[in-house]
Protein backbone atom coordinates (compact mmCIF):
# COMPACT_ATOMS: atom_id res chain seq x y z
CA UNK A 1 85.35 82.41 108.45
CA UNK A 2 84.95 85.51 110.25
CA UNK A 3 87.72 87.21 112.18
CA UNK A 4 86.07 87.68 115.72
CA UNK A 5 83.49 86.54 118.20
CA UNK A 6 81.09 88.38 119.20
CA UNK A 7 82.60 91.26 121.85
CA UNK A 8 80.28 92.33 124.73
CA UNK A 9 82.99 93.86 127.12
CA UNK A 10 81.84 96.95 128.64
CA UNK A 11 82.96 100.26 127.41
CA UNK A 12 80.73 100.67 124.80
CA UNK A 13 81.95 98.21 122.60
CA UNK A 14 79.08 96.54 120.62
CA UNK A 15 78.33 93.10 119.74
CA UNK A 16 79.30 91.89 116.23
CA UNK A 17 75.56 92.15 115.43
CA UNK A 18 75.44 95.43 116.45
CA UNK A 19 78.31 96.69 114.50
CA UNK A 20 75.68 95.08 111.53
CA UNK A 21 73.14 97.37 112.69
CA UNK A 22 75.10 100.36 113.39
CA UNK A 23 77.80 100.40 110.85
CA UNK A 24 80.70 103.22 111.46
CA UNK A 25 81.59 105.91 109.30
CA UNK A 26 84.33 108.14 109.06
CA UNK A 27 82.40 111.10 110.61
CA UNK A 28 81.64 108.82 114.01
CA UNK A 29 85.86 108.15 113.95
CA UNK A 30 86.39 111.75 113.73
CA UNK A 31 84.00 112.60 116.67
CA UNK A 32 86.55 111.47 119.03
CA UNK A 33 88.90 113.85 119.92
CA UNK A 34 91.55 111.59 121.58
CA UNK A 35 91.71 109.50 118.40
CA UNK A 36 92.05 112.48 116.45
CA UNK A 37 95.15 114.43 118.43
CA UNK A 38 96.72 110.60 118.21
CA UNK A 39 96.67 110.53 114.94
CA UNK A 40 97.93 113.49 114.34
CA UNK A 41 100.75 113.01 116.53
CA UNK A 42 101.58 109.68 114.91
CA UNK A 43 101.62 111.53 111.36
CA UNK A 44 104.22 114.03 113.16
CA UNK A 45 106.02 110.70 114.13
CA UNK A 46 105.98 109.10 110.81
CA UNK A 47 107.05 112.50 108.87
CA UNK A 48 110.29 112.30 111.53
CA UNK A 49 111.08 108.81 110.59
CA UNK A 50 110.86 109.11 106.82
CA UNK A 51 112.40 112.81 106.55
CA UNK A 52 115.49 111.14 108.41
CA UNK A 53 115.04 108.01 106.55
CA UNK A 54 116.02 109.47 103.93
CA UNK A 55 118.66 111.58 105.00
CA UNK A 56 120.51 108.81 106.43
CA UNK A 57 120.50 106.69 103.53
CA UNK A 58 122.09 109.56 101.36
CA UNK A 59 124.50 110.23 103.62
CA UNK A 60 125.21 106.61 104.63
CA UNK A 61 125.64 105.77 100.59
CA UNK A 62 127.50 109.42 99.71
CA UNK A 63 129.78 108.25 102.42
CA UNK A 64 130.52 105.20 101.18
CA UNK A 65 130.50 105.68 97.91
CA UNK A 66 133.94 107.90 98.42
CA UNK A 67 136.23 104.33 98.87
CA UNK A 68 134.17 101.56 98.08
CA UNK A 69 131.94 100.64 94.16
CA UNK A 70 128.32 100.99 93.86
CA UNK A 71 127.26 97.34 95.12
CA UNK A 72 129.93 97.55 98.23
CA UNK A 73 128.22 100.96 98.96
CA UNK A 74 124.39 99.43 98.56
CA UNK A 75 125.57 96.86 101.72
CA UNK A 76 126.30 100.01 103.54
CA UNK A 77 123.12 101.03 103.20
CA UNK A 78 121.71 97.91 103.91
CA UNK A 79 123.81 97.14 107.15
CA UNK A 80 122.37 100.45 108.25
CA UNK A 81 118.97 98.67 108.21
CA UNK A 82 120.28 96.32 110.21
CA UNK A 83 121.71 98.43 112.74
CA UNK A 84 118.19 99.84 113.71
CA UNK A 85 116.90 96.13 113.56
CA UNK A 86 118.97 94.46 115.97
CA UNK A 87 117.88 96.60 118.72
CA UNK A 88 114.56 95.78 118.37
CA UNK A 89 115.20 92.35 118.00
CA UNK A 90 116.09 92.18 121.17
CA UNK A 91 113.92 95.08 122.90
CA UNK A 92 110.60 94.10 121.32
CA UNK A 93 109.36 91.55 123.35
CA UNK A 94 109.96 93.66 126.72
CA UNK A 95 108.29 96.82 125.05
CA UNK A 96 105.21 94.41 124.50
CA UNK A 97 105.17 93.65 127.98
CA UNK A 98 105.63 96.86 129.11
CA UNK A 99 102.71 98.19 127.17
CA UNK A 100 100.35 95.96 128.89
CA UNK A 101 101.31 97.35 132.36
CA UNK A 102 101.95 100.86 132.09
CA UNK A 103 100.67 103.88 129.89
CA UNK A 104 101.25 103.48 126.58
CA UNK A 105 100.84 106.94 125.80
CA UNK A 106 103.83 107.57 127.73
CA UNK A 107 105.93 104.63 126.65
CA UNK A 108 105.63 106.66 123.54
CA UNK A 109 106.36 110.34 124.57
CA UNK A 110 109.52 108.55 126.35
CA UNK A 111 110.32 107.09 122.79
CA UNK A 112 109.77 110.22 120.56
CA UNK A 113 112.12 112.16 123.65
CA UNK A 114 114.83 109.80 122.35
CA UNK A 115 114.30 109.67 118.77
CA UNK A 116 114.69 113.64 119.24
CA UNK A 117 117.82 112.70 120.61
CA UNK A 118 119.26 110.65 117.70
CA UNK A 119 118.16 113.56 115.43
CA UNK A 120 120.30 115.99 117.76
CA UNK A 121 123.13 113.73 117.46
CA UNK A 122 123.14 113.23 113.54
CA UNK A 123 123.13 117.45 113.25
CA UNK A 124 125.87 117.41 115.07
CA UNK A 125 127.62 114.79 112.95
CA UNK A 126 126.87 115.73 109.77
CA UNK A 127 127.35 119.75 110.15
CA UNK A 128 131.02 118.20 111.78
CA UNK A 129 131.61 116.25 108.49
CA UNK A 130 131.49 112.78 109.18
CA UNK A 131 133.78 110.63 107.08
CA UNK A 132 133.27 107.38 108.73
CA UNK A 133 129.93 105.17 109.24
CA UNK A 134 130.50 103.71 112.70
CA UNK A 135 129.20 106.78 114.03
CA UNK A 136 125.62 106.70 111.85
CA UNK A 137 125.42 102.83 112.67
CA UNK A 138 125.99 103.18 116.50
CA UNK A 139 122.74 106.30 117.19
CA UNK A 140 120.82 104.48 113.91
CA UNK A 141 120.68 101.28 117.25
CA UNK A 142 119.56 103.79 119.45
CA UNK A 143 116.87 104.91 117.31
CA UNK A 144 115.68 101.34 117.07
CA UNK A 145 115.45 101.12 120.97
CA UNK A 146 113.60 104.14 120.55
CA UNK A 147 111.65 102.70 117.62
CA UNK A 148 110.98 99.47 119.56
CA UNK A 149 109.45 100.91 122.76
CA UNK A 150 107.15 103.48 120.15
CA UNK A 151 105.95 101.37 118.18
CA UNK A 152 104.00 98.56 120.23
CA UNK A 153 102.67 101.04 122.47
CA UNK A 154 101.47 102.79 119.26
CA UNK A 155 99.48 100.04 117.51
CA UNK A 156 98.10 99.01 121.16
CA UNK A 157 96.84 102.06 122.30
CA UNK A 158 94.97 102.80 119.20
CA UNK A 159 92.28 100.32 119.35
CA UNK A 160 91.28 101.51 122.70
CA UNK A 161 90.54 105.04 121.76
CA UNK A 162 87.51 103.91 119.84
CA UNK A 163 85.04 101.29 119.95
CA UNK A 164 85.29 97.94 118.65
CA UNK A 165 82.90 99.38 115.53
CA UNK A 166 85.22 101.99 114.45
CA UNK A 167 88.72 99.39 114.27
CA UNK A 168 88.46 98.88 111.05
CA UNK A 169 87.56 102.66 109.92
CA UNK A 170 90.20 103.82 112.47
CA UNK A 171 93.14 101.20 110.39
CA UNK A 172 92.06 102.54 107.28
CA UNK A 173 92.74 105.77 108.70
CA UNK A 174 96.27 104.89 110.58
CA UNK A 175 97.50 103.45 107.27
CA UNK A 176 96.51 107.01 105.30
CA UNK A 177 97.85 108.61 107.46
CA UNK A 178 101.13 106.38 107.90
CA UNK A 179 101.24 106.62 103.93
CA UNK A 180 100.22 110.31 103.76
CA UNK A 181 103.73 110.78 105.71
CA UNK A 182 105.91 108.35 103.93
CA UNK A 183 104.90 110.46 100.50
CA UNK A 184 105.23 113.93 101.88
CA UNK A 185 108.40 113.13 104.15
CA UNK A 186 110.55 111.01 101.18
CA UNK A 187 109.71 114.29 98.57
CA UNK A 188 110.55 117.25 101.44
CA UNK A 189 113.42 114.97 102.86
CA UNK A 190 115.16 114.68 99.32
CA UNK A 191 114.68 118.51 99.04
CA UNK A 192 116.24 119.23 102.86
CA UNK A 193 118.84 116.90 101.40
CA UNK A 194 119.42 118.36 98.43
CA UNK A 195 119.62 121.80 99.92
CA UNK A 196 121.22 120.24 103.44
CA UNK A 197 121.21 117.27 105.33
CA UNK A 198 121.71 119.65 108.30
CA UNK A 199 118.23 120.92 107.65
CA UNK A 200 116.58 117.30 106.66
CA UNK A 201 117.67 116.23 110.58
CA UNK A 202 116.68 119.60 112.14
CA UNK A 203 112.98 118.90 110.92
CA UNK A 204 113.20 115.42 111.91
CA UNK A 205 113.78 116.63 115.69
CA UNK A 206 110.98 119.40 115.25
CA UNK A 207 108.73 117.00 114.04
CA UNK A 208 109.17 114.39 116.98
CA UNK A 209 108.76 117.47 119.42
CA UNK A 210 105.46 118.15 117.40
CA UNK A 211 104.05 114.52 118.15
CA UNK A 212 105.41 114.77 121.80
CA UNK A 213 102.60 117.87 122.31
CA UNK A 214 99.79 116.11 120.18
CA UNK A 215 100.00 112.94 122.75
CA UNK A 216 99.98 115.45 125.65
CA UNK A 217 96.13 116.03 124.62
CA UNK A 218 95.50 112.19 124.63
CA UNK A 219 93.24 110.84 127.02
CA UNK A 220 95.02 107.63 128.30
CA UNK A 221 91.85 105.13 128.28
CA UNK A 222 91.22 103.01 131.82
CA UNK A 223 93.87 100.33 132.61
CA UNK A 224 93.39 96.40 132.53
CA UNK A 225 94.37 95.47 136.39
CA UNK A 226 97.83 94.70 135.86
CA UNK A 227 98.45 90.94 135.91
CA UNK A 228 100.71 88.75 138.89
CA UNK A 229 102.29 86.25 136.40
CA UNK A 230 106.32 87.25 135.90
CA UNK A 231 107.65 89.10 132.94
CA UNK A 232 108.51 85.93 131.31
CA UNK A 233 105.44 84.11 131.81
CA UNK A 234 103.67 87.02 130.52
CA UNK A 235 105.77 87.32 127.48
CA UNK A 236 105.89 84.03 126.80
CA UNK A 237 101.86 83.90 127.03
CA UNK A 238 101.92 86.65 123.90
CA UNK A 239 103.90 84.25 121.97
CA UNK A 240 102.19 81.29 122.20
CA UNK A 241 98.81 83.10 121.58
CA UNK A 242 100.23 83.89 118.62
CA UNK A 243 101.44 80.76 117.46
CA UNK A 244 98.22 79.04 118.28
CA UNK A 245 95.81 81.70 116.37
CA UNK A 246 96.64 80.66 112.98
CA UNK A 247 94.93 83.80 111.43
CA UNK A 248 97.17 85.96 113.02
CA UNK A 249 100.65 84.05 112.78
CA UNK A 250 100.19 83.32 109.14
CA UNK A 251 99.39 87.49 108.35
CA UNK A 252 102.00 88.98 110.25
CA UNK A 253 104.27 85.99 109.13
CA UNK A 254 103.56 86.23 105.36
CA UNK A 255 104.13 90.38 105.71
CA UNK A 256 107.44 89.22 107.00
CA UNK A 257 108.83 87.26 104.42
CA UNK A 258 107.16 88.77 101.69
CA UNK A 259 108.44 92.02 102.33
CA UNK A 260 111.59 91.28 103.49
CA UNK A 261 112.13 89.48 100.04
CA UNK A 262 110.74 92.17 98.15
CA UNK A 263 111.42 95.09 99.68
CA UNK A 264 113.79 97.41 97.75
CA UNK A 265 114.24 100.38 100.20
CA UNK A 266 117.66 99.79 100.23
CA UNK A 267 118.80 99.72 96.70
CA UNK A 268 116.30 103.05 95.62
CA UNK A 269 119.65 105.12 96.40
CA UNK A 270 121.61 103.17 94.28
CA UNK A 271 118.67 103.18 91.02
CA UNK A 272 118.58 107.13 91.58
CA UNK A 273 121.70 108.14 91.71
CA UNK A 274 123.71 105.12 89.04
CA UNK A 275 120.80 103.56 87.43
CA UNK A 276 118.09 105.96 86.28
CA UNK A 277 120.55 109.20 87.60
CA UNK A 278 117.55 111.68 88.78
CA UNK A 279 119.96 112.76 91.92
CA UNK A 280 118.25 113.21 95.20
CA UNK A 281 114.82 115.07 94.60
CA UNK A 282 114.35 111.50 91.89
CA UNK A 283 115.10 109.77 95.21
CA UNK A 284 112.76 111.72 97.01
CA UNK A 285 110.06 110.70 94.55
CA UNK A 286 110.95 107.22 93.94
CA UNK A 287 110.24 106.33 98.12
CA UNK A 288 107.43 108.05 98.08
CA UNK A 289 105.97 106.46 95.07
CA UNK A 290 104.94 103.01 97.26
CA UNK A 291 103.23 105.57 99.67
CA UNK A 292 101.41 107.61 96.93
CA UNK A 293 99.70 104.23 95.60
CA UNK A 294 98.99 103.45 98.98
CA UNK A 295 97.35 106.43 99.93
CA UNK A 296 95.40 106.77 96.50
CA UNK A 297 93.83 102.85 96.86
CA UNK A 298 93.10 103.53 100.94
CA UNK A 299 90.97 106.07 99.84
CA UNK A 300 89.22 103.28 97.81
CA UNK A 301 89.55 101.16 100.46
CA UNK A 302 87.75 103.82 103.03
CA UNK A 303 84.82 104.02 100.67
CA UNK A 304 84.27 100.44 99.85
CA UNK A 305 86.31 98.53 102.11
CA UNK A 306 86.45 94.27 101.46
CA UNK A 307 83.11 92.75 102.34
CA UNK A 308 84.26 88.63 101.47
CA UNK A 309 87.12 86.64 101.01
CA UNK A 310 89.69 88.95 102.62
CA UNK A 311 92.10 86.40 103.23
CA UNK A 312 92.31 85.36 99.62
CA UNK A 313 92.54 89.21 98.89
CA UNK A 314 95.33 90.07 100.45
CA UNK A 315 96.65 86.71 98.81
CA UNK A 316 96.19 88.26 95.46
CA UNK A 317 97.59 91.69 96.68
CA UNK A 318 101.03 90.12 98.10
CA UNK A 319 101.20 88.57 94.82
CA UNK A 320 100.88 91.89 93.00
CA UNK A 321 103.67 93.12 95.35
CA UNK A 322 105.90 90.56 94.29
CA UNK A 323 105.29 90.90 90.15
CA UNK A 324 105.77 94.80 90.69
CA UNK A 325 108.89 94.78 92.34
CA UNK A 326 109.83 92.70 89.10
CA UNK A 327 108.78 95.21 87.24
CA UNK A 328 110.65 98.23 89.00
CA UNK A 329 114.03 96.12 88.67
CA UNK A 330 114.25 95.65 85.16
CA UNK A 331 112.63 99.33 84.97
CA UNK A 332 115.21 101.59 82.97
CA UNK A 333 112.74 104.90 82.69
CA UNK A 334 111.85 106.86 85.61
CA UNK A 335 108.07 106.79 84.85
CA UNK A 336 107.75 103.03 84.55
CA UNK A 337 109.86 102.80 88.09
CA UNK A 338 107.12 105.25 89.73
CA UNK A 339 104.27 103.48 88.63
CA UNK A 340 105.49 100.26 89.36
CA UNK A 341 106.42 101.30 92.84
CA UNK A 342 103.04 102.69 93.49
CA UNK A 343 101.14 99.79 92.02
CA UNK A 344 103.44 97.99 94.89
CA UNK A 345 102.63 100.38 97.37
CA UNK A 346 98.39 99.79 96.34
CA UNK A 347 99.08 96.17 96.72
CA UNK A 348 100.56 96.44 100.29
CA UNK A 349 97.76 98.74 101.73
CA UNK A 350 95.46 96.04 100.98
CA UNK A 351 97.84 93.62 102.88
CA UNK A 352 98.32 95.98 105.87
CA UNK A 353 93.97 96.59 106.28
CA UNK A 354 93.19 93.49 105.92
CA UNK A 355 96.41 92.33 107.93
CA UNK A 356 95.73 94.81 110.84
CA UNK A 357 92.47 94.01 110.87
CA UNK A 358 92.15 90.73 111.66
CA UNK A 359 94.98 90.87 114.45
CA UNK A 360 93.77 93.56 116.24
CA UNK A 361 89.87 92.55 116.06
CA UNK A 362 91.14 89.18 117.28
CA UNK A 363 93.17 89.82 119.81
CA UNK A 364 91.86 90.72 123.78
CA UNK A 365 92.91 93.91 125.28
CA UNK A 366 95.04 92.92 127.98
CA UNK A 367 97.36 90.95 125.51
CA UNK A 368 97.47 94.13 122.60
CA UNK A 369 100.95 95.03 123.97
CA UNK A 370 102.45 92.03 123.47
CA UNK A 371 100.89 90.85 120.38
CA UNK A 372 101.50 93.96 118.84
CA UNK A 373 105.19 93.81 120.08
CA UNK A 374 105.41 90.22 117.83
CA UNK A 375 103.57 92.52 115.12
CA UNK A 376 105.72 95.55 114.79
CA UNK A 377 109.00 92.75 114.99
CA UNK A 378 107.89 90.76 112.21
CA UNK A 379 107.67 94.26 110.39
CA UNK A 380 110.93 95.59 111.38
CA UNK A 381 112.34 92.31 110.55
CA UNK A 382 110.57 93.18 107.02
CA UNK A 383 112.05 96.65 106.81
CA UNK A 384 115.30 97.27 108.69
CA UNK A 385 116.44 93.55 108.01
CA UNK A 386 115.24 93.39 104.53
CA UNK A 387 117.43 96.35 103.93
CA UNK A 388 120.18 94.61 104.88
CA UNK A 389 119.04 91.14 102.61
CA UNK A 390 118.56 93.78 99.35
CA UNK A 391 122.24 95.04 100.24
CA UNK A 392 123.54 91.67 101.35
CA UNK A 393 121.95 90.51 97.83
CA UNK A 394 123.39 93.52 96.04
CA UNK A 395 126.74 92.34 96.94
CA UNK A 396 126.15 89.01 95.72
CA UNK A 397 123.96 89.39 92.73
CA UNK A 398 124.29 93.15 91.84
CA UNK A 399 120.99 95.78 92.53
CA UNK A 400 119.28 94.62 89.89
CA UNK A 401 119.93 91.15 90.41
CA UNK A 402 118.87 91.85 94.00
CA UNK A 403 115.60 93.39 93.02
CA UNK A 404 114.70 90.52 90.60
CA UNK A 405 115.58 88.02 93.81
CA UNK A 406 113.23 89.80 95.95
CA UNK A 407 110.44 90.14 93.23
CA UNK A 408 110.63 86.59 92.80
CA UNK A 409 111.30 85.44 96.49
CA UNK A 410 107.52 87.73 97.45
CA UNK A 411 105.60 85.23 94.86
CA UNK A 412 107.58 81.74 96.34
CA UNK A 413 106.17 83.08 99.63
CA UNK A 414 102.49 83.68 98.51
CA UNK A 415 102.00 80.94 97.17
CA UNK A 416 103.81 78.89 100.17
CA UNK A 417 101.84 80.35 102.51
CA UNK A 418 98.54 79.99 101.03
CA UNK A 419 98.82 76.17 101.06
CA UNK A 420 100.39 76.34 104.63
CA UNK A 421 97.47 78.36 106.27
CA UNK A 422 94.23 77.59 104.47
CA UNK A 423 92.47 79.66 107.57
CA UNK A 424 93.90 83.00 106.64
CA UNK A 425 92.92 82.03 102.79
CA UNK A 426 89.74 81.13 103.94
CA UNK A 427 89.37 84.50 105.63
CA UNK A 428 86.01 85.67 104.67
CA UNK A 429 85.14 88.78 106.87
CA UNK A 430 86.46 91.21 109.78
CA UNK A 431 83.56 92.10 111.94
């Protein structure tokens, strides 16, 4: 089936037979300069989040690790997930709104102002020597507020710096560069750490500050008259789009649960330092090992992106997910846990292309905000909350027991969701 009708909306955006005739390429993308200082600015943004990532995970598990064992310390790490989740749980929705009435570019200046602040406030805990995690827990929730303003503002405004031709090119390029950062910030974050978390939080601040400036030289594209229906009408009209556009509730749905099952961001602490015992800079490498495959295979995907049957290849791809993370938990060498993680992180780019794709070809303008707002929850509830399932699990079942739960869980889930929407299966192609 294909993922849009035909778009004639004025703007320059082309019909879907004239995306046929005029197909994009990378060098049209690049032409436009608001596109370009955006995604710069979102690589700034992404290098903050994963160079504190990963200092707060250290610390959070170093800290806990002082009076409680290894699989009470991996819930610490886990409920730390959680803390940035719950925030956004319950801020989401409102950010999605709010990014269909006002400027999204500055929804996500405000955003990056406060994640600035959070890094601020962990410099000053750690240099004082924090000994307790109710402190890290209590500015991790304000980053999610932060996080959960950003990031719907983010994936709606990006579409509308280019037209409807270049989407696809211009989500290739997002994910690089979303991947570029989450392999360069994991490797110099477990280096600041090593040398000093201090440092690893100072360059997360510097880094937001960075993508405040880039966003500065954005052009903030012309307005959809805003609407006369009350917030809650409004939201609830995202929602039920959603629900009713089976294409896009079963791909941000199956990202959900399959990640949230298979993710194993939480318990890569606990493999580096008491399972394969490479310290922090083996750390470093092992989160960005996901981001390495998925950089490598979106250059693949770039050059010869999916032509047919997309739905049933992302299918495939979540199942690939789900097998590797098998592989990485009964992994015992430090080479077979990198490649499996980056055969994971291949396997997910394919997901998120052909994922992004689809929802944000299919889905009007004036209703971005809040369908991306439903988007970027399902994800957080993926990442921050599967965190806290890999921890909760570790408690239960032990890390490894956790990791073959999840690996396991991500393959119950593809296959599940293939029978329970044959559209997305069916999926053929996203012009």
């Amino acid at each position: 089936m294909s993922a849009s009708s035909p778009d004639t909306s004025p703007g320059g955006v082309l019909a879907a037979e004239e995306v046929l005739q005029h197909p994009a390429t990378l060098r049209d993308l690049l032409k436009v300069r608001s596109y370009v200082w955006f995604w710069i600015g979102r690589l700034c943004a992404t290098l903050a989040v994963q160079v504190q990532a990963i200092a707060l995970a250290w610390q959070v598990y170093a800290v806990a690790r002082q009076s409680s064992s290894v699989s009470e310390a991996a819930l610490a790490v886990g409920m730390l997930g959680l803390a940035q989740f719950l925030p956004m749980f319950a801020l989401t929705l409102f950010a999605g709104h709010a990014a269909d009435i006002y400027d999204r570019r500055k929804i996500m200046m405000a955003g990056l102002s406060v994640q600035f602040v959070t890094s601020a406030l962990f410099v000053a805990m750690v240099a004082g020597g924090v000994g307790r995690l109710w402190p890290i827990y209590g500015v991790a929730a304000l980053f999610g507020c932060a996080r959960a303003f950003y990031t719907p503002s983010s994936a709606a405004l990006a579409p509308t710096l280019v037209e409807r031709r270049l989407i696809p090119r211009a989500i290739v390029l997002n994910s690089a560069g979303n991947q570029m950062a989450t392999i360069i910030g994991p490797a110099v974050g477990g280096l600041l750490v090593a040398a000093s978390p201090v440092a690893a939080f100072v360059a997360s601040g510097v880094l937001c500050l960075a993508s405040v400036l880039t966003l500065l030289l954005v052009a903030s594209p012309p307005r959809q008259p805003r609407p006369t229906a009350s917030r809650w009408a409004l939201i609830a009209e995202g929602l039920n789009y959603v629900w009713t556009t089976k294409v896009v509730l079963g791909a941000i749905s199956l990202d959900l649960f399959a990640v949230l099952l298979g993710g194993v961001t939480a318990l890569l602490p606990v493999y580096a330092r008491d399972i394969l015992h490479v310290g922090p800079q083996g750390f470093g490498i092992l989160r960005a090992a996901p981001s390495a495959g998925a950089i490598a295979f979106g250059l693949v995907l770039a050059t010869w992106p999916p032509k047919s049957r997309v739905g049933l290849k992302m299918f495939a791809a979540v199942a690939i997910y789900g097998l590797s993370t098998l592989v990485f938990a009964l992994s015992r060498s430090m080479v077979l846990s990198v490649a499996a993680l980056a055969t994971l992180g291949a396997a997910d780019m394919v997901s998120v292309f052909v994922r992004q794709s689809l929802v944000q070809i299919v889905t009007p303008d004036a209703m971005r905000g809040r369908v991306s707002a439903v988007s970027s929850l399902f994800i957080g509830a993926s990442n921050e909350l599967g965190e806290f399932e890999s921890g909760g699990m570790a408690r239960l079942l032990g890390p490894i027991g956790s990791a073959i739960f999840g690996g396991c869980g991500a393959i119950v889930v593809t296959l599940l969701w293939a029978w329970l929407f044959p559209a997305l299966r069916k999926a053929d192609r996203l012009e």
